[in-house]
C-alpha atoms as a PDB file:
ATOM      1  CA  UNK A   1      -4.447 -49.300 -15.363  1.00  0.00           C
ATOM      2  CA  UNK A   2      -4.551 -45.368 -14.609  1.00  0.00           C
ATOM      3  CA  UNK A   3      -1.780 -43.467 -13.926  1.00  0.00           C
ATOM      4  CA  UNK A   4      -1.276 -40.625 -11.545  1.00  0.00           C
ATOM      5  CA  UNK A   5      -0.985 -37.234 -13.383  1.00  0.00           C
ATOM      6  CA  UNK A   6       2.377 -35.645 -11.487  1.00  0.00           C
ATOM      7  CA  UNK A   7       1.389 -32.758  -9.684  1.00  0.00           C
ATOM      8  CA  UNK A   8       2.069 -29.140 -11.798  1.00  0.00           C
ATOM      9  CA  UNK A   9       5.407 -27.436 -10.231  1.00  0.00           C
ATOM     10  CA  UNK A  10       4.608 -23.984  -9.806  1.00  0.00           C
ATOM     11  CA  UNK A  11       7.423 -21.326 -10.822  1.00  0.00           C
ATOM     12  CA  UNK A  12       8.956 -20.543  -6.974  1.00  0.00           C
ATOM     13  CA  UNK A  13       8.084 -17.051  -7.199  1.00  0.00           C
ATOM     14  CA  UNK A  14       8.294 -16.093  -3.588  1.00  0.00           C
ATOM     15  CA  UNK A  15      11.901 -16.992  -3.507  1.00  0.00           C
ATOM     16  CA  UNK A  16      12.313 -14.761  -6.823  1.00  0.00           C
ATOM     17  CA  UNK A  17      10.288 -12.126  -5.853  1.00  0.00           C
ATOM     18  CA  UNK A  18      12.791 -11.317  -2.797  1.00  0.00           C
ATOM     19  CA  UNK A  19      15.964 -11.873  -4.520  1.00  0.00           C
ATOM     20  CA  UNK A  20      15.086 -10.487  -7.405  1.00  0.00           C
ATOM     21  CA  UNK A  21      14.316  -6.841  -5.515  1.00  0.00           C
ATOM     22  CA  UNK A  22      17.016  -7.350  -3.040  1.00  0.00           C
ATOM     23  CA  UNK A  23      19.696  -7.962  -6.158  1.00  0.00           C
ATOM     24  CA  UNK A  24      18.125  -4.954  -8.022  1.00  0.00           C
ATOM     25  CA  UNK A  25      18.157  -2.596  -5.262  1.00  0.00           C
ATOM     26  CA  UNK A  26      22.123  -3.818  -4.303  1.00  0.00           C
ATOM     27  CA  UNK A  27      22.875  -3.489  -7.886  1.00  0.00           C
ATOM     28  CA  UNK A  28      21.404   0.147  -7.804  1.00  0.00           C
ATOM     29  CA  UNK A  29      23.530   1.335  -5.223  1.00  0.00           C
ATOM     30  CA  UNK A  30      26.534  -0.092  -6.005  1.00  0.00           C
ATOM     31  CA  UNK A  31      26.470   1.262  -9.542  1.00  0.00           C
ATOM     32  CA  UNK A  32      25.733   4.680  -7.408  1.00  0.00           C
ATOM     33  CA  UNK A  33      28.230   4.166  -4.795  1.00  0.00           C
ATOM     34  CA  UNK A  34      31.310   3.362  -7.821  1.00  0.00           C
ATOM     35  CA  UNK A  35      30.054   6.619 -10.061  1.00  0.00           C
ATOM     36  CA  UNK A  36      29.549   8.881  -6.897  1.00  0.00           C
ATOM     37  CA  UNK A  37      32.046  11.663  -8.597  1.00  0.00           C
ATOM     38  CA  UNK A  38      31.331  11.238 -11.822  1.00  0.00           C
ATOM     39  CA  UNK A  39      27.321  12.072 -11.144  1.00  0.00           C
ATOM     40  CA  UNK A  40      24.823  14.857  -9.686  1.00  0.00           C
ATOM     41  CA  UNK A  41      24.187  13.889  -5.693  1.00  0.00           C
ATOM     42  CA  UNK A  42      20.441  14.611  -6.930  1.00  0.00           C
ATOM     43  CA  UNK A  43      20.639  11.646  -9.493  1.00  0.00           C
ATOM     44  CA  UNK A  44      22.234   9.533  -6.896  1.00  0.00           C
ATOM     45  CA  UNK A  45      18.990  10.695  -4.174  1.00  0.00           C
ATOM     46  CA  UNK A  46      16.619  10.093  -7.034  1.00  0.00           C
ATOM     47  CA  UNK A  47      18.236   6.082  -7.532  1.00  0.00           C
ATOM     48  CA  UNK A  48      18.087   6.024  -3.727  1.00  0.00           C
ATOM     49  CA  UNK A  49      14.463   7.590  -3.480  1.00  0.00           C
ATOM     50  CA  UNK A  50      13.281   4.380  -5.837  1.00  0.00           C
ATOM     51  CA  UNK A  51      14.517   1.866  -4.028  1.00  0.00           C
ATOM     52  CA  UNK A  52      12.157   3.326  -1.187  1.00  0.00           C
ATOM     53  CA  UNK A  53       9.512   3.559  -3.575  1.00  0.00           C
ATOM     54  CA  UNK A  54       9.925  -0.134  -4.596  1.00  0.00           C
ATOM     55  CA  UNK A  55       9.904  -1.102  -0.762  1.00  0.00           C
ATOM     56  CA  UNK A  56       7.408   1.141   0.663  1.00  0.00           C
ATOM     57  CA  UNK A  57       6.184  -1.593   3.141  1.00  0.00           C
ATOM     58  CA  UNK A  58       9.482  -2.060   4.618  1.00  0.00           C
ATOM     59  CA  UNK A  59       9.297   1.656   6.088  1.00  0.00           C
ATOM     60  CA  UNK A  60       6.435  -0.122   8.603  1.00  0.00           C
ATOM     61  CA  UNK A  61       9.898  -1.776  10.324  1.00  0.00           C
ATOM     62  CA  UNK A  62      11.893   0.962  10.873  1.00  0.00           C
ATOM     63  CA  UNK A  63       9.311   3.326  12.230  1.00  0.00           C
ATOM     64  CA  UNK A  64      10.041   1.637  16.153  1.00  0.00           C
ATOM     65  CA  UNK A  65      13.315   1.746  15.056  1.00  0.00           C
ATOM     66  CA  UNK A  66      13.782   5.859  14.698  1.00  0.00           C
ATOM     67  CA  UNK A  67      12.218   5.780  17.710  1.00  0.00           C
ATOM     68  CA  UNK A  68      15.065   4.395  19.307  1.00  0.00           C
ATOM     69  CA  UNK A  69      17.436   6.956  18.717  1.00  0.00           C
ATOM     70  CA  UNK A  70      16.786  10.160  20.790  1.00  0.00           C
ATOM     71  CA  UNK A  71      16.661  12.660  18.057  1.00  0.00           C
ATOM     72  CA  UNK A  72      14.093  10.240  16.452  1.00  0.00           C
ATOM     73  CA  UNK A  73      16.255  10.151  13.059  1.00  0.00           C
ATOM     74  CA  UNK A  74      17.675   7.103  11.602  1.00  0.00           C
ATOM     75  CA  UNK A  75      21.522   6.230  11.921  1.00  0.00           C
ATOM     76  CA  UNK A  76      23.556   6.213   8.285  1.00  0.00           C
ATOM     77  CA  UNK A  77      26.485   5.376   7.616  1.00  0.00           C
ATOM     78  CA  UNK A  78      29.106   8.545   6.698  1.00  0.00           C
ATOM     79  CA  UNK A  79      29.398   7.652   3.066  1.00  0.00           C
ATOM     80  CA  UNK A  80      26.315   6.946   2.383  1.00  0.00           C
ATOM     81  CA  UNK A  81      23.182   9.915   1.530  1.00  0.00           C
ATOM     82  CA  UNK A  82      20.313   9.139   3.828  1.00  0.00           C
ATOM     83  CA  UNK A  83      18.501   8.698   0.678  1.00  0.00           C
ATOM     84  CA  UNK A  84      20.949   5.349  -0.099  1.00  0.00           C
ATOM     85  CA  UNK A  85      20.841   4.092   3.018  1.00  0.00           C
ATOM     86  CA  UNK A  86      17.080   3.848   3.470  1.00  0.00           C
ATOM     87  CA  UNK A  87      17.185   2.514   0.437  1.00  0.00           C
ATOM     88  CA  UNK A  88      19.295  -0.586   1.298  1.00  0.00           C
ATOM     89  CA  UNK A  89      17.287  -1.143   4.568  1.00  0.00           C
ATOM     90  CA  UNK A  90      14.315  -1.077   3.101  1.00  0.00           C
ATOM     91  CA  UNK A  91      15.084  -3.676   1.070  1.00  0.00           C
ATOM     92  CA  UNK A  92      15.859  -5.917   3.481  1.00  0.00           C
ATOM     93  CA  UNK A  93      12.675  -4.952   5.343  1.00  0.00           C
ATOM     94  CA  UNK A  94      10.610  -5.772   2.713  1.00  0.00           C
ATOM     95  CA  UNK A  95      11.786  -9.069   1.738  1.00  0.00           C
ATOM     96  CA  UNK A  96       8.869 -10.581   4.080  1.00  0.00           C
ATOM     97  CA  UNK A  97       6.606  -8.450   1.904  1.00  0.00           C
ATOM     98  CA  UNK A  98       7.797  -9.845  -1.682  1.00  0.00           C
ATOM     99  CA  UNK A  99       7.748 -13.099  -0.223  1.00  0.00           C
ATOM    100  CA  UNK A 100       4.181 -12.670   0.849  1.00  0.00           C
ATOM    101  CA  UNK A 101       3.486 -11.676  -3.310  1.00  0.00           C
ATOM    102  CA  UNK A 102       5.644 -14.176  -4.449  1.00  0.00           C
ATOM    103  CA  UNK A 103       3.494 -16.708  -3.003  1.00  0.00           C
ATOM    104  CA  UNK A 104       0.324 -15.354  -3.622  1.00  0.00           C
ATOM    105  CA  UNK A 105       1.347 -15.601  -7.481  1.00  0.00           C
ATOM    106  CA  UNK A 106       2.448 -19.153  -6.825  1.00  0.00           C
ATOM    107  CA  UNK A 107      -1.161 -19.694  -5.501  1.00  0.00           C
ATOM    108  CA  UNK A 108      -2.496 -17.713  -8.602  1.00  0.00           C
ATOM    109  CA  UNK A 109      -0.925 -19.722 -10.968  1.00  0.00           C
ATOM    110  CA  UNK A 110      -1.236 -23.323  -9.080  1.00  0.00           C
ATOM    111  CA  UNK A 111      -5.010 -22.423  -8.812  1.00  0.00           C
ATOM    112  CA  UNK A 112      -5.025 -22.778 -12.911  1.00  0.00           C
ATOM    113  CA  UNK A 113      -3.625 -25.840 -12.760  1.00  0.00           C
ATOM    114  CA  UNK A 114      -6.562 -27.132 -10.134  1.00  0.00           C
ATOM    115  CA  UNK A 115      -3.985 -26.978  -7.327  1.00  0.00           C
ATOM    116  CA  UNK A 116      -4.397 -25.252  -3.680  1.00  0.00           C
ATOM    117  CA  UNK A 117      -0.640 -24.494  -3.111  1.00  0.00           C
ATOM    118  CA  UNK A 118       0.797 -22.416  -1.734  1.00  0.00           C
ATOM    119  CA  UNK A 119      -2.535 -22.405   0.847  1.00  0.00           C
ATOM    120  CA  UNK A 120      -2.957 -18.741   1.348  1.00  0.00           C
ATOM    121  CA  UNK A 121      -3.687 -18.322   5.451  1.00  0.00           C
ATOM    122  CA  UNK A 122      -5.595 -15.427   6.897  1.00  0.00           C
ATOM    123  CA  UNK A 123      -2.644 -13.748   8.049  1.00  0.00           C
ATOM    124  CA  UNK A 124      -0.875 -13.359   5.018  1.00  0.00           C
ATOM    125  CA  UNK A 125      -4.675 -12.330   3.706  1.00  0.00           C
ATOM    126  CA  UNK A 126      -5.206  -9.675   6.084  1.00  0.00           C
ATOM    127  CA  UNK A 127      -1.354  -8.515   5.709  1.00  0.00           C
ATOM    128  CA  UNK A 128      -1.882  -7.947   1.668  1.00  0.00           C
ATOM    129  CA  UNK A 129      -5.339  -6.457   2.420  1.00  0.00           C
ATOM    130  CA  UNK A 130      -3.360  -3.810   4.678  1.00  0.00           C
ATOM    131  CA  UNK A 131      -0.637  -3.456   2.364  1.00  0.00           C
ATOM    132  CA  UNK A 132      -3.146  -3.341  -0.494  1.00  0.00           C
ATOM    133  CA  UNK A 133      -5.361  -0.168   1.458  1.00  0.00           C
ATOM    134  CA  UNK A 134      -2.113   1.014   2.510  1.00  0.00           C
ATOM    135  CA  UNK A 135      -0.718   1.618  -1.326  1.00  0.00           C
ATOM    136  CA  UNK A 136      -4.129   3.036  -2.894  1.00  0.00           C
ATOM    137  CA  UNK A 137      -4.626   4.959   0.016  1.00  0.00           C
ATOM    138  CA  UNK A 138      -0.628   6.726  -0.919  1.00  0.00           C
ATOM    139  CA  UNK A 139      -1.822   5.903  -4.881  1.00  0.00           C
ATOM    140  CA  UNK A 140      -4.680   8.400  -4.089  1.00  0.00           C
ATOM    141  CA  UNK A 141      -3.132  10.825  -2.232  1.00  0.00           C
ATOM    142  CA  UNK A 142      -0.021  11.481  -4.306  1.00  0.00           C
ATOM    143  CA  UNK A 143      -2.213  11.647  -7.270  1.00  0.00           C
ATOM    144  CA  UNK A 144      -5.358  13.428  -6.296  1.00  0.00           C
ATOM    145  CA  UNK A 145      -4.693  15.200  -3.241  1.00  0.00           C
ATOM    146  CA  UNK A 146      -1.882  17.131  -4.423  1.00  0.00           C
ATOM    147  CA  UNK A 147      -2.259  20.044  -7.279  1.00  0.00           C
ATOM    148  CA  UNK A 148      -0.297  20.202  -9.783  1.00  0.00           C
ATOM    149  CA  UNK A 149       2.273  22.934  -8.707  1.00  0.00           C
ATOM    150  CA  UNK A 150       2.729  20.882  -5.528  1.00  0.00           C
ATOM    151  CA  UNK A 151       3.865  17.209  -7.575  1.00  0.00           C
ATOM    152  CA  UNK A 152       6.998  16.725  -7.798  1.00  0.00           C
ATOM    153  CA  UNK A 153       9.468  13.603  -8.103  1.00  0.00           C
ATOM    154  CA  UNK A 154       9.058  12.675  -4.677  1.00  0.00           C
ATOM    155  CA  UNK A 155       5.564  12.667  -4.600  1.00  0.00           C
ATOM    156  CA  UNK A 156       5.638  10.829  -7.971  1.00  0.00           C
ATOM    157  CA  UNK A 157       7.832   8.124  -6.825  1.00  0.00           C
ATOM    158  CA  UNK A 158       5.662   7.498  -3.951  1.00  0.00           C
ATOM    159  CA  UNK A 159       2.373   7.377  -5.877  1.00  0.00           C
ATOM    160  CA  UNK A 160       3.926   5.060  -8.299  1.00  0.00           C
ATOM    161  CA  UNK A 161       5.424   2.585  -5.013  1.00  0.00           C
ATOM    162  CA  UNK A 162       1.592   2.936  -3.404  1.00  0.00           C
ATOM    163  CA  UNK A 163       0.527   1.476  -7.181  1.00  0.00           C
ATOM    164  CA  UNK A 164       2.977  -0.952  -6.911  1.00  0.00           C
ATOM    165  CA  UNK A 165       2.097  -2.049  -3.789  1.00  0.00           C
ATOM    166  CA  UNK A 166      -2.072  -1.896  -3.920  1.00  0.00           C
ATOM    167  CA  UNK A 167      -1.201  -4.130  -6.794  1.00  0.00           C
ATOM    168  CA  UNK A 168       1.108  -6.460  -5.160  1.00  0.00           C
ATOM    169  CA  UNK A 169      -1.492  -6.435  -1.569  1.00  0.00           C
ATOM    170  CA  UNK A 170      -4.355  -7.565  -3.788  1.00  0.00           C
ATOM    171  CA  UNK A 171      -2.427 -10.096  -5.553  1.00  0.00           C
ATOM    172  CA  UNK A 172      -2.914 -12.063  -1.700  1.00  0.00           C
ATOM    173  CA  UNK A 173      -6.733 -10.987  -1.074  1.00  0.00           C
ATOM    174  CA  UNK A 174      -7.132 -12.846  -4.912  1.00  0.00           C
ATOM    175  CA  UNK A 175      -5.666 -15.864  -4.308  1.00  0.00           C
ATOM    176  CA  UNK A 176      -7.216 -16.344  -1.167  1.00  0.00           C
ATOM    177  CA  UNK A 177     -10.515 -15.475  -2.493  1.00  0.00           C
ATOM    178  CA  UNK A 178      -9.965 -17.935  -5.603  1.00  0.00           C
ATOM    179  CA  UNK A 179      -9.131 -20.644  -3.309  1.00  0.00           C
ATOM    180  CA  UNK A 180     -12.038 -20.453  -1.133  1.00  0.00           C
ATOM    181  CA  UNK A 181     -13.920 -20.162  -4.739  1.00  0.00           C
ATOM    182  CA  UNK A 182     -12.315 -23.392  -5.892  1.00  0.00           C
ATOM    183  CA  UNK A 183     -12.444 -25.517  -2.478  1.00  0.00           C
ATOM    184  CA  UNK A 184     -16.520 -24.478  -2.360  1.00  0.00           C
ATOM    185  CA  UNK A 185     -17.004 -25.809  -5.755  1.00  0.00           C
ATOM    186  CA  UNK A 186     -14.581 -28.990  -4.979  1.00  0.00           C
ATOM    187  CA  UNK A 187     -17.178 -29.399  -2.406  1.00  0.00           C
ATOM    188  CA  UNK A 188     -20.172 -29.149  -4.052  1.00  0.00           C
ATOM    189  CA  UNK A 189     -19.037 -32.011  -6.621  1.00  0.00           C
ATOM    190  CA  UNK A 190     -18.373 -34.438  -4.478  1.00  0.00           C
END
């Protein structure tokens, strides 16, 4: 008599991924919002400028939304910098997009263990292709199309968030590619 092997449970990183950023980035500016007159406003900008960094793709969500607002500019709130703000919102804007790598790395992992879930669709393929092109495309720009007098933190920041992100993109054009790999071959054996 055989037994069933149980099935592998894969680590639930696309519920980590999200939480994980969203408690970080909360955590930031509340540790920035309690030492606000003990520290620099450019120190508090610079935790604030991360957090964008961190959730570049979220900016793709509140693009229609400045254009709401007839000067074009974003509402924030009167204690917060703009810098804060965009910060927090971003976060929250980018949740679908950690959740989109969080289960791409589910995939990657389950794939090892001769498992096709999470099944990686072609939207969420075409999404971390975009996201992917998107981040090398600010990668290679803040790096190379700037000179050296014109880098600065911002520009740093952002070449270092387009890095994180053409990593994080390609993370879902991998697993889809290694599970159309590993269904072919399936295939082919039987």
């Amino acid at each position: 008599m055989q037994y069933a092997q149980p099935a592998h449970r894969v680590f639930p990183f696309r519920w980590i991924f999200p939480l994980g950023q969203f408690v970080l980035c909360l955590l930031l500016v509340s540790i920035v919002m309690e030492l606000r007159p003990y520290i620099p406003y450019i120190y508090a900008a610079r935790v604030g400028e991360a957090i964008t960094a961190m959730n570049l793709p979220g900016a793709l969500f509140q693009v229609p939304v400045a254009f709401l607002f007839p000067d074009h500019q974003i509402w924030t709130p009167p204690l917060l910098s703009f810098q804060l703000w965009h910060g927090v919102t971003l976060s929250i804007f980018a949740l679908l997009f950690w959740w989109i790598a969080g289960r791409a790395t589910e995939a990657l992992v389950a794939i090892d263990d001769r498992q096709l879930v999470p099944k990686i669709g072609w939207g969420e393929t075409v999404t971390g292709f975009l996201v992917m092109a998107g981040g090398a495309t600010i990668l290679g720009g803040m790096l190379f199309g700037l000179s050296a007098s014109e880098r600065d933190w911002e520009s740093t920041r952002l070449a270092a968030g387009g890095g994180l992100w053409a990593l994080l993109g390609s993370l879902t054009v991998i697993a889809r590619f290694r599970q159309w790999r590993f269904t072919k071959k399936h295939k082919a054996i039987i």
